[in-house]
C-alpha atoms as a PDB file:
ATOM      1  CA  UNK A   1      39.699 -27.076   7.609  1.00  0.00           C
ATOM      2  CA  UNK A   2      42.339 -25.120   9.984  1.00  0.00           C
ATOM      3  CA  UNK A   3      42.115 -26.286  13.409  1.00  0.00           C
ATOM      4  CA  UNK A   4      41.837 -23.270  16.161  1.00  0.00           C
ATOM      5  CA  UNK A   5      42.029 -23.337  19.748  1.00  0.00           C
ATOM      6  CA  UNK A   6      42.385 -20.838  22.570  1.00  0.00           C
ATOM      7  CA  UNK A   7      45.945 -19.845  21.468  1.00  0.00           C
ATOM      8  CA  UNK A   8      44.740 -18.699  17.905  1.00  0.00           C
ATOM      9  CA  UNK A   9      44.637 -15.053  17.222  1.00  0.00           C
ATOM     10  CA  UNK A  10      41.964 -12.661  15.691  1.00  0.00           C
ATOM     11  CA  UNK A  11      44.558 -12.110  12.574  1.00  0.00           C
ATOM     12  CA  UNK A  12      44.549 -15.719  11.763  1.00  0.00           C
ATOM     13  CA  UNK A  13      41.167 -16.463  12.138  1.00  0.00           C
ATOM     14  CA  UNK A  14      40.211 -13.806   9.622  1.00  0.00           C
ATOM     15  CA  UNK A  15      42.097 -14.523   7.321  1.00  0.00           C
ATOM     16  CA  UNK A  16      40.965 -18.225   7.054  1.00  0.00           C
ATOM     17  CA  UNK A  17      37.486 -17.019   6.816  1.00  0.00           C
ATOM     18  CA  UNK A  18      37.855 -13.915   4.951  1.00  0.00           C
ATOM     19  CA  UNK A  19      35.582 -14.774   2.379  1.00  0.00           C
ATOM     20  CA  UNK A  20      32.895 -15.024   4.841  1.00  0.00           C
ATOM     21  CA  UNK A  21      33.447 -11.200   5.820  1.00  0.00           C
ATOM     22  CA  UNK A  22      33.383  -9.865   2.578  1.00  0.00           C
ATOM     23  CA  UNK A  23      30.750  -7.062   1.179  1.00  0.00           C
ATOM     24  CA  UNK A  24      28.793  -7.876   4.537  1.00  0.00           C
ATOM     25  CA  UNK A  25      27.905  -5.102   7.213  1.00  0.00           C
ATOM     26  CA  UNK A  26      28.446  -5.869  10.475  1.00  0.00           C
ATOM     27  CA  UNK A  27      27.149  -3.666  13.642  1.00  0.00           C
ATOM     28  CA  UNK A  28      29.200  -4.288  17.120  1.00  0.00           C
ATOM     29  CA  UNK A  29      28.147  -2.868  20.426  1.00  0.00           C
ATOM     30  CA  UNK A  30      30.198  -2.136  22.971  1.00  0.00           C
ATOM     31  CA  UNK A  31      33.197  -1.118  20.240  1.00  0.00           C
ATOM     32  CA  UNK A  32      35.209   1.458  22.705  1.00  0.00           C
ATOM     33  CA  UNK A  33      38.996   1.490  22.227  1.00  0.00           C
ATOM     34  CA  UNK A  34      40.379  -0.952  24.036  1.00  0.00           C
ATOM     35  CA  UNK A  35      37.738  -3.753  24.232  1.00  0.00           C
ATOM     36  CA  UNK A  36      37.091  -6.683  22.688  1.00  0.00           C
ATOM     37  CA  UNK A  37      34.406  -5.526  20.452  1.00  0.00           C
ATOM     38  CA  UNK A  38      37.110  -2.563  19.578  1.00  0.00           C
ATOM     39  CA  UNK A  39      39.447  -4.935  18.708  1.00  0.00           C
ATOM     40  CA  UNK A  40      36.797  -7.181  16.499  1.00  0.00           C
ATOM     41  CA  UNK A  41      36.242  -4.448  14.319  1.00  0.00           C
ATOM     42  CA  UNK A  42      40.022  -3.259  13.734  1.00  0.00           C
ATOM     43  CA  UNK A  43      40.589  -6.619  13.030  1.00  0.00           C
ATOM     44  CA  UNK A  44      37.946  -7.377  10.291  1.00  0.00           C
ATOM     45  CA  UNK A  45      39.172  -4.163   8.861  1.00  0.00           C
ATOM     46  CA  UNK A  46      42.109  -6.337   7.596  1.00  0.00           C
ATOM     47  CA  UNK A  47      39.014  -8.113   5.678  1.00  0.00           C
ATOM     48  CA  UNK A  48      36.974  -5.916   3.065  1.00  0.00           C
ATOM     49  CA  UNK A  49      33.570  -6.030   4.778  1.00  0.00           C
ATOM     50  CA  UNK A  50      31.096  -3.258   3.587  1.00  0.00           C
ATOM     51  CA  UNK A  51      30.840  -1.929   6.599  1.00  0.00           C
ATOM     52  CA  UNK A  52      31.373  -1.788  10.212  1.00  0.00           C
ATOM     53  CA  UNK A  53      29.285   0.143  12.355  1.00  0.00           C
ATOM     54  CA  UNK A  54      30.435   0.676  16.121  1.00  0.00           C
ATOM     55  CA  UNK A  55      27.965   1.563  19.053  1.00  0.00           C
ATOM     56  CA  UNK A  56      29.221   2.664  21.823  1.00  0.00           C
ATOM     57  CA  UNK A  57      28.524   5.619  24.429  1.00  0.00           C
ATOM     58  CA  UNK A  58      31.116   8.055  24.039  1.00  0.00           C
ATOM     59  CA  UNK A  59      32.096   9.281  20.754  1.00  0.00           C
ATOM     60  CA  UNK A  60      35.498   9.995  21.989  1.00  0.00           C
ATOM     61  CA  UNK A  61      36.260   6.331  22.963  1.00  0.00           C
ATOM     62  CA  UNK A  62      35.497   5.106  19.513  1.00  0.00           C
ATOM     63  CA  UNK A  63      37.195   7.911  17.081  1.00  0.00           C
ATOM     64  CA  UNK A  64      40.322   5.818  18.085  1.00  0.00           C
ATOM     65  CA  UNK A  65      38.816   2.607  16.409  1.00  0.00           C
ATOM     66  CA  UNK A  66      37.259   4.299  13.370  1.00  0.00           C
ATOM     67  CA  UNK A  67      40.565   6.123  12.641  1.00  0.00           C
ATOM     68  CA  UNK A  68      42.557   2.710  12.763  1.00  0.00           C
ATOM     69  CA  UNK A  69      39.915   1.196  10.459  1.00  0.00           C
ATOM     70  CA  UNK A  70      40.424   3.864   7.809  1.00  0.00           C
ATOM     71  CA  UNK A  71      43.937   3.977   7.719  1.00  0.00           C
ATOM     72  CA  UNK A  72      44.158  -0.273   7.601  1.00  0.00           C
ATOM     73  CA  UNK A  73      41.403   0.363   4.702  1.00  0.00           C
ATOM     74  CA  UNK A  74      40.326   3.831   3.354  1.00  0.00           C
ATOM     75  CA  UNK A  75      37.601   1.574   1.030  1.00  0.00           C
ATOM     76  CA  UNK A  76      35.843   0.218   4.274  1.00  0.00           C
ATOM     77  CA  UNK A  77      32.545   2.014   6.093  1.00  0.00           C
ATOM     78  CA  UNK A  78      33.021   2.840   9.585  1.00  0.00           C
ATOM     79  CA  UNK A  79      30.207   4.659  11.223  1.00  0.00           C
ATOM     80  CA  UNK A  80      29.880   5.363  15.133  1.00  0.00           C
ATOM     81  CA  UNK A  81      26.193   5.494  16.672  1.00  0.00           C
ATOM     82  CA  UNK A  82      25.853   6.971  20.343  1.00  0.00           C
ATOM     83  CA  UNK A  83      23.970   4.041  22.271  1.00  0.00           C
ATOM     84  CA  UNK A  84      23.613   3.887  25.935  1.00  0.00           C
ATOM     85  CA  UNK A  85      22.834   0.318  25.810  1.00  0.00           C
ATOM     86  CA  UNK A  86      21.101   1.330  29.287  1.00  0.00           C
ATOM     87  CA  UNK A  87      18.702   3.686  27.910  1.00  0.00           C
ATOM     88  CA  UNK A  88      15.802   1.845  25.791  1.00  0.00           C
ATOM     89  CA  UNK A  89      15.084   5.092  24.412  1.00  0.00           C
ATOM     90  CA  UNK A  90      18.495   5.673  22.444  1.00  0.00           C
ATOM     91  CA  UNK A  91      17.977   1.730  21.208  1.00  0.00           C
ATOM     92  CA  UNK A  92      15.365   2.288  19.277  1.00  0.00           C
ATOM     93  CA  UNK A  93      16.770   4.928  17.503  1.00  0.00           C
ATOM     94  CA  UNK A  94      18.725   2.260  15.201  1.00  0.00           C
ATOM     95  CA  UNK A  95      18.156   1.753  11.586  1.00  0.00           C
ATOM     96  CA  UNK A  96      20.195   0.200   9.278  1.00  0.00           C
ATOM     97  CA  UNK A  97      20.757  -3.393   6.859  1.00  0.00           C
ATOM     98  CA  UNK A  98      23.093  -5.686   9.289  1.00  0.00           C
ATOM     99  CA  UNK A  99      24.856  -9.088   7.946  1.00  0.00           C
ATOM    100  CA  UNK A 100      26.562 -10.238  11.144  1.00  0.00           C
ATOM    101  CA  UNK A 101      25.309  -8.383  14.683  1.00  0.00           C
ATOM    102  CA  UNK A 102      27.657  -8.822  17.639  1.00  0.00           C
ATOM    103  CA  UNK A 103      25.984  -7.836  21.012  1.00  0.00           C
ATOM    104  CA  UNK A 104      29.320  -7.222  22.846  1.00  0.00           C
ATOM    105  CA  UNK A 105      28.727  -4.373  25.181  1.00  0.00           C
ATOM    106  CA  UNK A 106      28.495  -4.302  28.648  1.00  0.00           C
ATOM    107  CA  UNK A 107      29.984  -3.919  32.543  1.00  0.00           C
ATOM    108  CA  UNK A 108      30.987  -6.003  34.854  1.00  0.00           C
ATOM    109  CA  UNK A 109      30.594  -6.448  38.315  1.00  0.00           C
ATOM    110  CA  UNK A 110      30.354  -2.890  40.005  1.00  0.00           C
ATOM    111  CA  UNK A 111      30.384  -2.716  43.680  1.00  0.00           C
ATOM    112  CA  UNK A 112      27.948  -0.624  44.183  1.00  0.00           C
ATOM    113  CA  UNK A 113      24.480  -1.048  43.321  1.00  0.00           C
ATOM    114  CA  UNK A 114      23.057   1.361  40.168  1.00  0.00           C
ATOM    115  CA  UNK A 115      20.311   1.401  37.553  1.00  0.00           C
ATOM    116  CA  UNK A 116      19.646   2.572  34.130  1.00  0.00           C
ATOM    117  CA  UNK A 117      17.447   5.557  34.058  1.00  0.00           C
ATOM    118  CA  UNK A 118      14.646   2.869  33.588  1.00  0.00           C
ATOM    119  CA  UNK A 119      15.078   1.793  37.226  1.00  0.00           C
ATOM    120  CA  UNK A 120      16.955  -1.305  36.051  1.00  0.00           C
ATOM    121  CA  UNK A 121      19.902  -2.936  37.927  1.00  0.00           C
ATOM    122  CA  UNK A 122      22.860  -1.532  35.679  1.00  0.00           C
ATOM    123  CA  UNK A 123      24.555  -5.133  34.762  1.00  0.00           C
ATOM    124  CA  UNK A 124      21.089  -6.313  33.685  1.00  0.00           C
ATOM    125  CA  UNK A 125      20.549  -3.311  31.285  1.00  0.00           C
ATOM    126  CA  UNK A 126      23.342  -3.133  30.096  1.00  0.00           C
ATOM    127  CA  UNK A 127      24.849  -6.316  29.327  1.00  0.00           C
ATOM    128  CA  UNK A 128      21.571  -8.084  28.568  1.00  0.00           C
ATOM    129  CA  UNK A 129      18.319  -5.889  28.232  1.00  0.00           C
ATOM    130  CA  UNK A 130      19.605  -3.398  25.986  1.00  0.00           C
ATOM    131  CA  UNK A 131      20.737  -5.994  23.309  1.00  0.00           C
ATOM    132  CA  UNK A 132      16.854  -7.951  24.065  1.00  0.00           C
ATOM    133  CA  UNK A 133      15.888  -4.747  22.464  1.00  0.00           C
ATOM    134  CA  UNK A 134      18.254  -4.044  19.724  1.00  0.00           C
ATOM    135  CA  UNK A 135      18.160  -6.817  18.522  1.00  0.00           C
ATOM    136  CA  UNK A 136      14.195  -7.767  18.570  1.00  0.00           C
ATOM    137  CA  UNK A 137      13.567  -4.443  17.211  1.00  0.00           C
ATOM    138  CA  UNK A 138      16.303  -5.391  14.137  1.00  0.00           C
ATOM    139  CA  UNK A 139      14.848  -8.608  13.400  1.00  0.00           C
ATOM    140  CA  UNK A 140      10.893  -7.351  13.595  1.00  0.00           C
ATOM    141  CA  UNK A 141      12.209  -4.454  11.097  1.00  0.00           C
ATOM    142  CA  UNK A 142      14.112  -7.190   8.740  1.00  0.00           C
ATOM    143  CA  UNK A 143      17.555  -5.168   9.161  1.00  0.00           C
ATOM    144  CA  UNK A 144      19.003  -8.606  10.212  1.00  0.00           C
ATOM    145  CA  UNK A 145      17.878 -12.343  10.610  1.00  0.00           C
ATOM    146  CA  UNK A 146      17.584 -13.033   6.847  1.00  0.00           C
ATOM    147  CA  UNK A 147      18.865 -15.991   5.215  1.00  0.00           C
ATOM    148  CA  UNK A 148      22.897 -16.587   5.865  1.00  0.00           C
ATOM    149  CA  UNK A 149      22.814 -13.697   8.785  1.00  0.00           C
ATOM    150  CA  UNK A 150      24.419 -14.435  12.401  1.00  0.00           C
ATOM    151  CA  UNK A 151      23.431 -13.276  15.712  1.00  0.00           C
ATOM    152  CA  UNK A 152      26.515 -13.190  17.856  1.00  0.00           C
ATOM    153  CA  UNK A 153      26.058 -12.487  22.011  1.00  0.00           C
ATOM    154  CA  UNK A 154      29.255 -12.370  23.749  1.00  0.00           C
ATOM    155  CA  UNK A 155      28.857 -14.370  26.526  1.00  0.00           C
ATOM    156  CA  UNK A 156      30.778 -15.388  29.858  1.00  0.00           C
ATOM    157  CA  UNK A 157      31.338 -18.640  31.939  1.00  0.00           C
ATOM    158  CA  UNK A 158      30.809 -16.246  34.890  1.00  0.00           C
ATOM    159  CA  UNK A 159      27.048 -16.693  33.964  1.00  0.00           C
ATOM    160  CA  UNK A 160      27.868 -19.458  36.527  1.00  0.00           C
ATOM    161  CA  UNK A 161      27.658 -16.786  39.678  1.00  0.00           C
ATOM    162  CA  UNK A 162      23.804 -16.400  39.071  1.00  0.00           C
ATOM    163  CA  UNK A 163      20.576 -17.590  37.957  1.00  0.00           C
ATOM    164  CA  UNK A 164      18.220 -14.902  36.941  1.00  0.00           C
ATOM    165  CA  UNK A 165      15.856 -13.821  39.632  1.00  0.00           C
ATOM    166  CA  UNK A 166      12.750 -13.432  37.773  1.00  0.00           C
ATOM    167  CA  UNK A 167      11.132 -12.004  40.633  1.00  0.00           C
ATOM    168  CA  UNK A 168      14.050  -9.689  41.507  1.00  0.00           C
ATOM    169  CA  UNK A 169      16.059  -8.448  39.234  1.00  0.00           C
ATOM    170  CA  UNK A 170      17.240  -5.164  41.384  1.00  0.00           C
ATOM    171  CA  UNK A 171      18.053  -7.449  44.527  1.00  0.00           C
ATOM    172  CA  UNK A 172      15.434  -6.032  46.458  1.00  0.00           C
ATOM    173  CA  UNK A 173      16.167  -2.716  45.215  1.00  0.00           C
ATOM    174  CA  UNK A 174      20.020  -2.942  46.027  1.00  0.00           C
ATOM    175  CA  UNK A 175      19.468  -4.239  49.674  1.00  0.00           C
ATOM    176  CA  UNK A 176      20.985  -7.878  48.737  1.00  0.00           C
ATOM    177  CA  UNK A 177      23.316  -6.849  45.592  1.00  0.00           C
ATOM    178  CA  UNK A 178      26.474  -8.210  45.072  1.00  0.00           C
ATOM    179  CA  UNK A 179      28.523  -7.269  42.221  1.00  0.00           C
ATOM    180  CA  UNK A 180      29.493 -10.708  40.830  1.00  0.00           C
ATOM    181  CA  UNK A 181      26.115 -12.079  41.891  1.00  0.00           C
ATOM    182  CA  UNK A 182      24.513  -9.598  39.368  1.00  0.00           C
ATOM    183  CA  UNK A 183      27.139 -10.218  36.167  1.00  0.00           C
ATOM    184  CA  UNK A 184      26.060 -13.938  36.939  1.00  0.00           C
ATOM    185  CA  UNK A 185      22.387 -12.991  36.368  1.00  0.00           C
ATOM    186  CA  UNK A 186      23.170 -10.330  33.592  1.00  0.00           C
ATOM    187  CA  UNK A 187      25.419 -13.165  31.551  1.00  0.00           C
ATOM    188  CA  UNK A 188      22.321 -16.143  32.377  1.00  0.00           C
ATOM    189  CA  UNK A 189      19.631 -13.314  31.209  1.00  0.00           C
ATOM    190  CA  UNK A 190      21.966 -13.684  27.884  1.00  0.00           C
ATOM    191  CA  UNK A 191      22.396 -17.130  27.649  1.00  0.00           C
ATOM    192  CA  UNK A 192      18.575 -17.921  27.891  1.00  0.00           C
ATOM    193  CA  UNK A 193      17.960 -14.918  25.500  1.00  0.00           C
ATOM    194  CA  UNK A 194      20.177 -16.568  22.829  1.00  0.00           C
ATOM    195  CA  UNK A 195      18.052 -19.660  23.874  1.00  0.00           C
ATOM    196  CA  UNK A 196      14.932 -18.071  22.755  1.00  0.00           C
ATOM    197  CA  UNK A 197      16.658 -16.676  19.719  1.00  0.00           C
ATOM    198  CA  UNK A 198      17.927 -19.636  18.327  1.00  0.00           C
ATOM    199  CA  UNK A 199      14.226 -21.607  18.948  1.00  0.00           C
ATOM    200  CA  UNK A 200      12.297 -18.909  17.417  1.00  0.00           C
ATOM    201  CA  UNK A 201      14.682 -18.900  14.187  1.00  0.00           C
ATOM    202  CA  UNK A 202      14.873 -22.231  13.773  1.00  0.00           C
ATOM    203  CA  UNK A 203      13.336 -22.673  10.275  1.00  0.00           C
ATOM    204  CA  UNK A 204      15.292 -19.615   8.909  1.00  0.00           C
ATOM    205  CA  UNK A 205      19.309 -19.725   7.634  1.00  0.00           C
ATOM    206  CA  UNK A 206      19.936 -17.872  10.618  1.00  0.00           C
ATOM    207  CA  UNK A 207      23.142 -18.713  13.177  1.00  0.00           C
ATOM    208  CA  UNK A 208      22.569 -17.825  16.356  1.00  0.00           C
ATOM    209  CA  UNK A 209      25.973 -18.219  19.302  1.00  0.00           C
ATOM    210  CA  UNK A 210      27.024 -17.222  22.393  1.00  0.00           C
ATOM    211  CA  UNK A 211      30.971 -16.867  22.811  1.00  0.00           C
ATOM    212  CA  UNK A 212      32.569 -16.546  25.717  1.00  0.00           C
ATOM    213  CA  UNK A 213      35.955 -14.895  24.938  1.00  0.00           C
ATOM    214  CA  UNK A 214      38.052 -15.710  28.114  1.00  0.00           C
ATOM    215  CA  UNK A 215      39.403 -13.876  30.513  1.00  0.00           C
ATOM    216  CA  UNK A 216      41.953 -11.185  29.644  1.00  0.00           C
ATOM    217  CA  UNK A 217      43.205  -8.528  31.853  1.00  0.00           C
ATOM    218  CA  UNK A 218      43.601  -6.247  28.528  1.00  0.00           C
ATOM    219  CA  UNK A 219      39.740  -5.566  28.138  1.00  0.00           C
ATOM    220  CA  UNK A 220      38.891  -2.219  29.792  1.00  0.00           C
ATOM    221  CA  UNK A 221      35.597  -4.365  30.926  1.00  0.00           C
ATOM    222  CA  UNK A 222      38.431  -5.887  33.570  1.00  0.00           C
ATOM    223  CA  UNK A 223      39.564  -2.980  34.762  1.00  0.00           C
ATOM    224  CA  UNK A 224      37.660  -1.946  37.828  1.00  0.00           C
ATOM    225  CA  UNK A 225      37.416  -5.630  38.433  1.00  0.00           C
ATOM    226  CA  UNK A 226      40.774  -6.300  38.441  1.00  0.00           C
ATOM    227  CA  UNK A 227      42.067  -3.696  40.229  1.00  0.00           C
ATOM    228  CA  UNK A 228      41.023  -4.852  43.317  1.00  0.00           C
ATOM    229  CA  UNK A 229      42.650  -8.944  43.634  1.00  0.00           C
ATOM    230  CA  UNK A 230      40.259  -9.328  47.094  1.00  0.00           C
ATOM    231  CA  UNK A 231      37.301  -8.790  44.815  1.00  0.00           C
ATOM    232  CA  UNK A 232      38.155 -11.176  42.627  1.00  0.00           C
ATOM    233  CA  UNK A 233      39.178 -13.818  44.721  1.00  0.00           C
ATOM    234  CA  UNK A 234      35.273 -13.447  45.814  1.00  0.00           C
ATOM    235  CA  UNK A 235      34.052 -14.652  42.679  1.00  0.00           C
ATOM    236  CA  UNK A 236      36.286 -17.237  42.541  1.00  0.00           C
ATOM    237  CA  UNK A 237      34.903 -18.870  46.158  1.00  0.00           C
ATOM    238  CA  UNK A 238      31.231 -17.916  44.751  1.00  0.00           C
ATOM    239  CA  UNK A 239      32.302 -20.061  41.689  1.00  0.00           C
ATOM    240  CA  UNK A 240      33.593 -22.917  43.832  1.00  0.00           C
ATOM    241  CA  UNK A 241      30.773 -22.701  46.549  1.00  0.00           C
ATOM    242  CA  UNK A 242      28.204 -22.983  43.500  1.00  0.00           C
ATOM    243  CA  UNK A 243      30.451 -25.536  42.635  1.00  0.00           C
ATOM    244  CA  UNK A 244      29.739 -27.761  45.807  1.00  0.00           C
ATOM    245  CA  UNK A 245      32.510 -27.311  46.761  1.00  0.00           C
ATOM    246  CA  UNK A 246      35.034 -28.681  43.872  1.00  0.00           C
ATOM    247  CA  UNK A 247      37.684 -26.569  42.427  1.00  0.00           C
ATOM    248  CA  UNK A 248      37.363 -25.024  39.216  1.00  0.00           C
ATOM    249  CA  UNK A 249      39.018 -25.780  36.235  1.00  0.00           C
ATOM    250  CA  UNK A 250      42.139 -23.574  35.794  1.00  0.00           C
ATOM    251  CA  UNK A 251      41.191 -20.695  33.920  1.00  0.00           C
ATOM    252  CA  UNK A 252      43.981 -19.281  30.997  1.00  0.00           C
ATOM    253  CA  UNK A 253      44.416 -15.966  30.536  1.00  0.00           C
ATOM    254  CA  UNK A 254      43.914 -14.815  27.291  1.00  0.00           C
ATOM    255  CA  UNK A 255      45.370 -11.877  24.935  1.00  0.00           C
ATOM    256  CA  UNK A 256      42.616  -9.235  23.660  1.00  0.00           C
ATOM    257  CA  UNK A 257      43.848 -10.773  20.230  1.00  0.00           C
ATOM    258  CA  UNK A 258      42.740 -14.588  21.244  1.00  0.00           C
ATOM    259  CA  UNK A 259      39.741 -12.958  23.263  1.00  0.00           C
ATOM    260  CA  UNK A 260      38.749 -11.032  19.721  1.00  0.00           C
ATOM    261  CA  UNK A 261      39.483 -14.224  17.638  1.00  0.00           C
ATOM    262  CA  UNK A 262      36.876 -16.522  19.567  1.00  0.00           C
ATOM    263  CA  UNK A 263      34.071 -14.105  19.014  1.00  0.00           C
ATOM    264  CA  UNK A 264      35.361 -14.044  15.074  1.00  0.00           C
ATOM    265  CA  UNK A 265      35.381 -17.529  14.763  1.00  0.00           C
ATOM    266  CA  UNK A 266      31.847 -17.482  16.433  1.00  0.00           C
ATOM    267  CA  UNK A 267      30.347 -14.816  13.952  1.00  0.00           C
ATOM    268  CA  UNK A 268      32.781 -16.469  10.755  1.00  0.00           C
ATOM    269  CA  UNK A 269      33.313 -20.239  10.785  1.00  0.00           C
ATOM    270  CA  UNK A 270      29.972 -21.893   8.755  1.00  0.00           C
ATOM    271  CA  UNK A 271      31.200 -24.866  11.422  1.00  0.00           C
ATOM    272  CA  UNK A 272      29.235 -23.374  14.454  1.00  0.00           C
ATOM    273  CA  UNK A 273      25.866 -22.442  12.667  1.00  0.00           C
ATOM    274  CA  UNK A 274      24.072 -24.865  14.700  1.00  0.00           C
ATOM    275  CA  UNK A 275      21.883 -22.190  16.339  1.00  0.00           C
ATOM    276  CA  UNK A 276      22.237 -21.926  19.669  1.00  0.00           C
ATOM    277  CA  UNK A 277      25.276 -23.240  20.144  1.00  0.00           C
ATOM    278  CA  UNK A 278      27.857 -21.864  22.849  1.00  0.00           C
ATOM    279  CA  UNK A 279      31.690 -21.201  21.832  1.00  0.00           C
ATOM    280  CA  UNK A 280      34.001 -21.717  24.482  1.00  0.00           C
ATOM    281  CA  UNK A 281      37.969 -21.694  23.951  1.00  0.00           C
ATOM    282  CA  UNK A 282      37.084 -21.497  19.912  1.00  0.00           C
ATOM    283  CA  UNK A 283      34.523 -24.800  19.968  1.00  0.00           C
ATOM    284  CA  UNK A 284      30.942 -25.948  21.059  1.00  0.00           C
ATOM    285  CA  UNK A 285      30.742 -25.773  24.774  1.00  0.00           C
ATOM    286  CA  UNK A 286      27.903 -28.528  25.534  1.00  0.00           C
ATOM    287  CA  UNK A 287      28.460 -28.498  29.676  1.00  0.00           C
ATOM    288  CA  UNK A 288      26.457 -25.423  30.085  1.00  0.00           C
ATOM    289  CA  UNK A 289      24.134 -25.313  33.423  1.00  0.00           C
ATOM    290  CA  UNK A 290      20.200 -26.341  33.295  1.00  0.00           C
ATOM    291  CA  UNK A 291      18.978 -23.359  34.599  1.00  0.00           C
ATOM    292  CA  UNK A 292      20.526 -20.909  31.531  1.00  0.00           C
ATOM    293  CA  UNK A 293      18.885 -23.140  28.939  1.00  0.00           C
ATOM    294  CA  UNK A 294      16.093 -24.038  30.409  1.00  0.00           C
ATOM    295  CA  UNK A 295      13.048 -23.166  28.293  1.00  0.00           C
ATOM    296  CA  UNK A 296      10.418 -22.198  30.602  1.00  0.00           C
ATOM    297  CA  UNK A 297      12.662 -19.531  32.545  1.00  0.00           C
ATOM    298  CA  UNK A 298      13.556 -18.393  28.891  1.00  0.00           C
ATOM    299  CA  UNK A 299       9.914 -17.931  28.440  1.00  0.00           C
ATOM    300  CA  UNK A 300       9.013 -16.065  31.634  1.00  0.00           C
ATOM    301  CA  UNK A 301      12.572 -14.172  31.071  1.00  0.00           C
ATOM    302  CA  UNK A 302      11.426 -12.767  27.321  1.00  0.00           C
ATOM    303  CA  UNK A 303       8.044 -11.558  28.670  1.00  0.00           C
ATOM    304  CA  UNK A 304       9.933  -9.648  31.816  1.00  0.00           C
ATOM    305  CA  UNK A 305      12.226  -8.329  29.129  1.00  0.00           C
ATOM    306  CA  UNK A 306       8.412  -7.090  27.122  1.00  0.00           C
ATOM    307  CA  UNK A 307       7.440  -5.782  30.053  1.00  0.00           C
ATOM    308  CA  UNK A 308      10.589  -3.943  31.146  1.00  0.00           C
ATOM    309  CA  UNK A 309      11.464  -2.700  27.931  1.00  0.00           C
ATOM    310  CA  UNK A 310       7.615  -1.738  26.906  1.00  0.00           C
ATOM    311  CA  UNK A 311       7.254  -3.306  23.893  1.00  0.00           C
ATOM    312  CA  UNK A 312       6.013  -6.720  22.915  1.00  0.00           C
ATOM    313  CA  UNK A 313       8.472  -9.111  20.287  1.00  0.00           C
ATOM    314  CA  UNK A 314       7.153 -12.241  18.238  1.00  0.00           C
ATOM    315  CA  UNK A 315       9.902 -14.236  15.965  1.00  0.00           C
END
């Protein structure tokens, strides 16, 4: 078996698993040029999967990625969906047989305060809720969670910012919001979600991850974040004030390639189908915080989610 670490790129890490991509349909959210989920699915092109099919909220920013997919291979499926993973309504909309589903979209850390047209803090809907539904409604249809599938979420380490305020999700309806504050909740909303996931599918062949890809200033995700150096140095004393006060590990910077290859290695390597398990730097990540795994908030999280979304799940 190949070893891979943080340096490895998408490219190689596909083509040691290749086998593993053929014939299968995958569906990505979040697949607008540019992004990691973008660069995912231009990179399994190089694979012959049966199909790849992008969500993603403007049609414009994915023609890019479908175009590239086609010309790297003309025998491949590429189909773009209009989802405004803020708006349950579009959600449900999906139908279709899925082999590997990687819940990628999202934003990150706006200043101001926003919600979806459901009155939900934007972060939350869009970077957790919206996949809570997509995927429940999948697996409660049978598109995907059948024997050798895998449920990928894309994670983040910044999950560290923020518990999830059960009781106050919209930060007292913007009054205390802080940017970072609410990517923290969004990310620990995802990490107890994949929690719940992996418990509840337990006795099927189903793998169940959450990757964090790194940090790389290539991901249009970073952009509004980045541009502003004062912002981030905020998260960064959040991080160490959370911390108690002890510096953080240095964090590497990462190429949209390596960023791309840790979420492949997540969704291709039979290695990490221990369900549940969270992929950090391309291996199992076991130092993760009590209150993102901790069963009873991921309880009282998936019947908020029921509640928010309308609709009641059972796995």
């Amino acid at each position: 078996m190949a070893a891979f670490n943080i340096d490895s790129k998408d490219i190689d890490i596909l083509k040691h698993f290749t086998n593993n991509a053929t014939g299968k349909t995958f569906l990505i959210t979040g697949a607008s040029d540019g992004g990691i989920g973008a660069q995912v699915a231009k990179t399994l092109a190089h694979a012959s999967p049966k199909l790849l099919i992008l969500l993603g909220r403007t049609a414009s920013k994915i023609a890019p990625v479908v175009e590239t997919i086609k010309k790297t291979n003309p025998t491949i499926g590429a189909h773009f969906i209009k989802v405004d993973f803020s708006a349950f309504e579009e959600v449900k909309e999906l139908t279709d047989r899925v082999h590997v589903l990687i819940n990628n979209a999202g934003i990150m850390a706006p200043k101001e305060f926003c919600t979806s047209e459901d009155g939900v803090e934007s972060q939350f809907a869009a970077c957790y809720l919206g996949h809570f539904l997509l995927t429940n409604l999948l697996l409660e249809a049978g598109m995907v969670g059948r024997d050798g599938d895998t449920i990928v979420n894309v994670g983040s380490l910044v999950y560290q910012l923020g518990e999830v305020q059960l009781d106050d999700i919209n930060f007292q309806d913007g009054k205390t919001y802080h940017g970072w504050k609410a990517y923290g909740q969004a990310k620990t909303a995802l990490n107890l979600y994949n929690c719940s996931l992996a418990s509840g599918l337990a006795q099927k062949n189903v793998a169940v991850l959450i990757a964090h890809p790194g940090v790389t200033y290539e991901s249009k995700l970073f952009e509004n974040a980045s541009a502003d150096q004062e912002y981030l140095l905020e998260a960064y004393h959040m991080a160490i004030e959370r911390n108690n006060g002890n510096p953080l590990p240095q964090q590497i910077m990462v190429s949209l390639s390596q960023a791309a290859g840790v979420v492949l290695l997540a969704a291709l390597n039979p290695a990490f189908r221990a369900s549940g398990a969270f992929i950090v730097d391309n291996k199992i990540y076991t130092e993760t915080k009590d209150y993102a795994t901790d069963p009873d908030t991921a309880q009282k999280l998936w019947e908020l989610s029921e509640k928010l979304v309308g609709q009641k799940f059972t796995l």
